[in-house]
N, C-alpha and C. Protein backbone atom coordinates (compact mmCIF):
# COMPACT_ATOMS: atom_id res chain seq x y z
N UNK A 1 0.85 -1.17 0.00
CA UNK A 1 0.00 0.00 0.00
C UNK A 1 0.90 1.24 0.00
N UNK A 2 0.32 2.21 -0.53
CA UNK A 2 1.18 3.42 -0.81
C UNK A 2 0.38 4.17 -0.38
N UNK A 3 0.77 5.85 -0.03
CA UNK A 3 -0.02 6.86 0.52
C UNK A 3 0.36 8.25 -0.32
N UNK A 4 -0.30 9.05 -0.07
CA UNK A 4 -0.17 10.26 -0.94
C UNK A 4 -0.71 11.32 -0.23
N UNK A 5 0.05 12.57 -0.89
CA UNK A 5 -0.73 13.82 -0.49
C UNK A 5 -1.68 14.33 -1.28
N UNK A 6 -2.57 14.94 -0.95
CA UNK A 6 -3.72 15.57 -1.66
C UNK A 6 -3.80 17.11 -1.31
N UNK A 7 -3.54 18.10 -2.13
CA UNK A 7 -3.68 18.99 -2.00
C UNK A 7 -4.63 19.92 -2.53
N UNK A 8 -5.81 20.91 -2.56
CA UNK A 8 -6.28 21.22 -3.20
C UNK A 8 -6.82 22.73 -2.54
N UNK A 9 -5.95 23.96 -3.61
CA UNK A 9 -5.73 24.99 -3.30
C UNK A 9 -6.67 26.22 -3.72
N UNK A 10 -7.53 26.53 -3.49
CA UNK A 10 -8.50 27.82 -3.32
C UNK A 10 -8.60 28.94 -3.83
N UNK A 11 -8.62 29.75 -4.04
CA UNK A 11 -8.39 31.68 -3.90
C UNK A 11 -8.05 31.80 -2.10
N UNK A 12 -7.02 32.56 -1.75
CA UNK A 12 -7.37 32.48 -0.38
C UNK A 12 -8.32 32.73 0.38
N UNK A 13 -9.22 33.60 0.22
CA UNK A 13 -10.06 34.17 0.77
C UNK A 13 -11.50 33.38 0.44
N UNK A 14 -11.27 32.26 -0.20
CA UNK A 14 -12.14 31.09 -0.31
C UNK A 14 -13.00 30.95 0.98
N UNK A 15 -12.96 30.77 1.71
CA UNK A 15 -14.11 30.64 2.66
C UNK A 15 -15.26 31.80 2.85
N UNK A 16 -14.43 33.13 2.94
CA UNK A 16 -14.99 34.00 3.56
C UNK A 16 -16.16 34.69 1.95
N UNK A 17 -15.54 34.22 0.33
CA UNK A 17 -15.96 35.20 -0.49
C UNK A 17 -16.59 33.61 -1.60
N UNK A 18 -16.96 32.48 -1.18
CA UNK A 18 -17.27 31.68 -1.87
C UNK A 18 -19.04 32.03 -2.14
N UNK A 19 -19.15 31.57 -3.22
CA UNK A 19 -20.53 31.95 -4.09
C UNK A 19 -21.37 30.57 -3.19
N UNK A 20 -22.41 30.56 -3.05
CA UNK A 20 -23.59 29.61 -3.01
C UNK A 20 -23.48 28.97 -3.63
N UNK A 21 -23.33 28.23 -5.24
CA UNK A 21 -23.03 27.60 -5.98
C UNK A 21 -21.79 26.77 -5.50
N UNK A 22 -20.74 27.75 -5.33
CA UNK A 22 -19.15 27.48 -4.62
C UNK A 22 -19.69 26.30 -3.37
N UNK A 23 -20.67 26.88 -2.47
CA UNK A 23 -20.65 26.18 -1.08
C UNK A 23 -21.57 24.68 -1.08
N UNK A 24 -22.15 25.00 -2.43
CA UNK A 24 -22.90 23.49 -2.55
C UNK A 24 -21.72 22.29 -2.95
N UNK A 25 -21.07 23.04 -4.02
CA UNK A 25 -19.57 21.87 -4.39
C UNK A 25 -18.98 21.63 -2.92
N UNK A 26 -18.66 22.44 -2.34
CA UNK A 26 -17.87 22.32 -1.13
C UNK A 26 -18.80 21.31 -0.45
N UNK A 27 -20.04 21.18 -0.30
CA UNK A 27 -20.51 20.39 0.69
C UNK A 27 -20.40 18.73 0.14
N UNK A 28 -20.70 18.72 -1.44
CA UNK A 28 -20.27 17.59 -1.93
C UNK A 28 -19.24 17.27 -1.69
N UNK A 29 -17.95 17.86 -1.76
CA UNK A 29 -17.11 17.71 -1.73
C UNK A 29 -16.57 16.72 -0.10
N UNK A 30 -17.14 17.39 0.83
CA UNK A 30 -16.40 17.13 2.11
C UNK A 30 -17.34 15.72 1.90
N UNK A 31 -18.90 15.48 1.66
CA UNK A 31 -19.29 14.06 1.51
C UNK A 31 -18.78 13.18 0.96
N UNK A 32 -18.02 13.35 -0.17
CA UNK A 32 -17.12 12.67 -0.72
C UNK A 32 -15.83 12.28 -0.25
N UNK A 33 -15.31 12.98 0.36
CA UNK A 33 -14.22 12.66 1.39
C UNK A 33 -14.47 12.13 2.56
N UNK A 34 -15.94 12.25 3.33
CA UNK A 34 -15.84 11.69 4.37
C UNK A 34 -16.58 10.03 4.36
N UNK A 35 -16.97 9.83 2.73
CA UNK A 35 -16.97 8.54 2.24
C UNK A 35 -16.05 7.91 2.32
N UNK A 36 -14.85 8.27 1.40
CA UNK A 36 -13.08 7.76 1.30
C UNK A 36 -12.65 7.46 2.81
N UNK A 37 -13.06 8.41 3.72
CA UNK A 37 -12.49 8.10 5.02
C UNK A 37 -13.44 7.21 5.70
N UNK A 38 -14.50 7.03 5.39
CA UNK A 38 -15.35 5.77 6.03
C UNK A 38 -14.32 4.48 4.96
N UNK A 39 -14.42 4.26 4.35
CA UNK A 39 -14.12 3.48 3.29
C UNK A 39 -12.56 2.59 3.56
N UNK A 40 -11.68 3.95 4.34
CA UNK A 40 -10.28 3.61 4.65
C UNK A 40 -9.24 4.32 3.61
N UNK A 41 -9.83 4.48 2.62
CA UNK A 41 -9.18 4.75 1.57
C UNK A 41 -8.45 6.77 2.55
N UNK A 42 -9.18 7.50 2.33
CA UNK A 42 -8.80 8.72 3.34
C UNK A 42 -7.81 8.06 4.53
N UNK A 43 -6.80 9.15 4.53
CA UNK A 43 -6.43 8.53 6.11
C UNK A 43 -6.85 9.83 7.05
N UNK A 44 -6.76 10.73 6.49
CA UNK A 44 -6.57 12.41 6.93
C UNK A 44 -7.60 13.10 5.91
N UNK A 45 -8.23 13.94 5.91
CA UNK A 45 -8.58 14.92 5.24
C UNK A 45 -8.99 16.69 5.94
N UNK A 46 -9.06 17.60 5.67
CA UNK A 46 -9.81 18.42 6.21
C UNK A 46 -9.15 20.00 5.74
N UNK A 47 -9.76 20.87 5.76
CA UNK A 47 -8.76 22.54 5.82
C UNK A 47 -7.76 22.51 7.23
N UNK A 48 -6.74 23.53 6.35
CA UNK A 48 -5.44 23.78 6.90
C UNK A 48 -6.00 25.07 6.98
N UNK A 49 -5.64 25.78 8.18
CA UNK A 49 -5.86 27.33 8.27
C UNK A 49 -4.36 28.44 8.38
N UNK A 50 -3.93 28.20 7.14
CA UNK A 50 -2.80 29.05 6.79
C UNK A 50 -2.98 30.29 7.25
N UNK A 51 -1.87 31.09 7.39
CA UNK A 51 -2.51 32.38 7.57
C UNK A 51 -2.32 33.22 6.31
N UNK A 52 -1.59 32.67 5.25
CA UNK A 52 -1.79 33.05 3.95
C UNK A 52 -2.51 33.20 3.12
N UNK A 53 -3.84 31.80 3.58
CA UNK A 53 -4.85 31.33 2.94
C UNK A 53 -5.33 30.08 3.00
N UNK A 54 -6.58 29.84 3.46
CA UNK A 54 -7.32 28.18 3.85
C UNK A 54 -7.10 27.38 2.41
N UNK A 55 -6.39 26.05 2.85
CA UNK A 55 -5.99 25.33 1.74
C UNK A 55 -6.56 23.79 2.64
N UNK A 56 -7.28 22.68 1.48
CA UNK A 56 -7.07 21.71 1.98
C UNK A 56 -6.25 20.32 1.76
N UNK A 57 -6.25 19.68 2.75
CA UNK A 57 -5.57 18.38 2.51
C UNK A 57 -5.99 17.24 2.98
N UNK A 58 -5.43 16.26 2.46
CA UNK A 58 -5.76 14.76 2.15
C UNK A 58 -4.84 13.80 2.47
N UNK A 59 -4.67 13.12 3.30
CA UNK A 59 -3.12 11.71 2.92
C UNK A 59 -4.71 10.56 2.64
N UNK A 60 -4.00 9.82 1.31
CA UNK A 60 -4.99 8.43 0.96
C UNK A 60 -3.87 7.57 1.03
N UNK A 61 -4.75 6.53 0.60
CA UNK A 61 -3.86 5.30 0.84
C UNK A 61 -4.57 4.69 -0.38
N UNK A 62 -3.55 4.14 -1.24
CA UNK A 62 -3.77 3.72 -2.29
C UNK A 62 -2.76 2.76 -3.05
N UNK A 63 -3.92 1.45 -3.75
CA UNK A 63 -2.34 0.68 -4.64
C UNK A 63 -1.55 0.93 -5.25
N UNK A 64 -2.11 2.23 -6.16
CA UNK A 64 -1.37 2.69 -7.09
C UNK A 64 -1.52 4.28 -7.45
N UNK A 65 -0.93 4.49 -8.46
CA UNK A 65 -0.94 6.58 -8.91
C UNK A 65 -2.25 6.52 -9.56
N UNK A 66 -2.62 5.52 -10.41
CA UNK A 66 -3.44 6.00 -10.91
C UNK A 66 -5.01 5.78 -10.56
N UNK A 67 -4.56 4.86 -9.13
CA UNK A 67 -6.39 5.20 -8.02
C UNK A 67 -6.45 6.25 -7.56
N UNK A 68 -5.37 6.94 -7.10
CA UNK A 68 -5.50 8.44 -6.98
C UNK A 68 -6.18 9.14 -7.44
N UNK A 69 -5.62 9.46 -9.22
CA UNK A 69 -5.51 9.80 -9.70
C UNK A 69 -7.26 9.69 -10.15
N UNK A 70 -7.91 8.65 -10.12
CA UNK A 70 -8.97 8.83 -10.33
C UNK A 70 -9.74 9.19 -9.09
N UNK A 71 -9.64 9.18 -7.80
CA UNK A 71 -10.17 9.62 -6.99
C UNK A 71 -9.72 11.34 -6.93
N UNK A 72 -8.88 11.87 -7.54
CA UNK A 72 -9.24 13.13 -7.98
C UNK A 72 -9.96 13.88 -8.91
N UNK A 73 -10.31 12.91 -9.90
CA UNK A 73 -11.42 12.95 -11.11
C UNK A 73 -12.39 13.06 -10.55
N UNK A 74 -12.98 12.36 -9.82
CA UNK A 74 -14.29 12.35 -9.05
C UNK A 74 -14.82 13.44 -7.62
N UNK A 75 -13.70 13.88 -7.52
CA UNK A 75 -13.27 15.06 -6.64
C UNK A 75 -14.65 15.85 -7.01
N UNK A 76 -15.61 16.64 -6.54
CA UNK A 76 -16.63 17.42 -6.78
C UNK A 76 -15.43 19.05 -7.32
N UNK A 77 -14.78 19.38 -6.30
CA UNK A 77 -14.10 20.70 -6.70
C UNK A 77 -13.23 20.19 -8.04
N UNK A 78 -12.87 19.08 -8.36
CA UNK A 78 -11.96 19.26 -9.97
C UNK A 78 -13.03 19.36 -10.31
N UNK A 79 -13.83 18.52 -10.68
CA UNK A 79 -15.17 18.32 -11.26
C UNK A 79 -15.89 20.04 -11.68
N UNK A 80 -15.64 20.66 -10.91
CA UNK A 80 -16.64 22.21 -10.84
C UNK A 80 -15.48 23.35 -11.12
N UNK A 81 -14.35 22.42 -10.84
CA UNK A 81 -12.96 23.56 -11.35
C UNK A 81 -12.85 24.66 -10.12
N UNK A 82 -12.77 23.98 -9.37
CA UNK A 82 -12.69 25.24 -8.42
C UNK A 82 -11.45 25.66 -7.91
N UNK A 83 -9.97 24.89 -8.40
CA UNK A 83 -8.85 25.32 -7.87
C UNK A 83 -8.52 24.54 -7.98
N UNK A 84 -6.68 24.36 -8.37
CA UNK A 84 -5.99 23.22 -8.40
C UNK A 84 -5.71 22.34 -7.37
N UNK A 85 -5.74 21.08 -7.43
CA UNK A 85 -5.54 20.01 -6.95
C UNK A 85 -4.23 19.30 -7.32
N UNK A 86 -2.98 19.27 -6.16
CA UNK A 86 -2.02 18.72 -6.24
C UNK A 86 -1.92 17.03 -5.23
N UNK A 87 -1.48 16.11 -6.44
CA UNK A 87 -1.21 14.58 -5.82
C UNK A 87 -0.05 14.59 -5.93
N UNK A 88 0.39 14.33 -4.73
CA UNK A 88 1.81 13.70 -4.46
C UNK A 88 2.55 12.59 -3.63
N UNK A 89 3.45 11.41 -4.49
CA UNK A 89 3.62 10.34 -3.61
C UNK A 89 4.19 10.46 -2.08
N UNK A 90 3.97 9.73 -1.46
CA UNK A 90 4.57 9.53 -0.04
C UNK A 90 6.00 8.69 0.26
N UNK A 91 6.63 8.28 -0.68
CA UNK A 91 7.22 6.73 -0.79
C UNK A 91 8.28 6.70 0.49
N UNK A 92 8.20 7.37 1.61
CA UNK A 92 8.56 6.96 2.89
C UNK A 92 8.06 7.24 3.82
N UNK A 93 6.51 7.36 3.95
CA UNK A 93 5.68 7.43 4.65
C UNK A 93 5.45 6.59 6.48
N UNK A 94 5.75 7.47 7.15
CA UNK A 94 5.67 6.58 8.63
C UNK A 94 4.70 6.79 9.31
N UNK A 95 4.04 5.86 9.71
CA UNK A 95 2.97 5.54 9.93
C UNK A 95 2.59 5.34 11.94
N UNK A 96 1.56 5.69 12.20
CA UNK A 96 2.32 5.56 14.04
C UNK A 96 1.74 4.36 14.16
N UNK A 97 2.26 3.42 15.07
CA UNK A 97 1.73 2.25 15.41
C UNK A 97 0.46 1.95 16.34
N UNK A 98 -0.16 1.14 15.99
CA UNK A 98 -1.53 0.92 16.84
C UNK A 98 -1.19 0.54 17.50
């Protein structure tokens, strides 16, 4: 199993100046992630509160780049284009023990 980062970056002021339209994707969005994390597939997800600008993130766990890769396809915000989305491998990922 492999893990990855998920990044997916906003306008900064994304929370405070998002359209209604904007906040319905967003709500899909977090349902969709908090599927992946029922699922196992999510290990982490949620906003980072930069003080630059609210950005969120993701670690998955996945066989390969390109389950990712489609679980970013299906992403509601790629899907609606709402800001780039960066995947990146983990390949020394430490993990805390149960």
């Amino acid at each position: 199993m492999s893990y990855f980062l998920y990044r997916f970056v906003p306008r900064p002021d994304f929370p405070t100046t998002m359209t209604e339209a904007e906040a319905a994707v967003m709500h899909e969005h977090v349902a969709y992630w908090q599927d992946l994390a029922d699922k196992g597939t999510a290990v982490v997800f949620g906003p980072v509160a930069d003080p630059v600008g609210f950005w969120g993130v993701a670690v998955v766990e996945a066989e390969t780049p390109d389950q990712v890769q489609a679980i970013r396809a299906g992403d509601p915000v790629v899907v609606a284009g709402l800001g780039p989305v960066d995947v990146h491998p983990m390949p020394d990922a430490i993990l805390r023990r149960s």
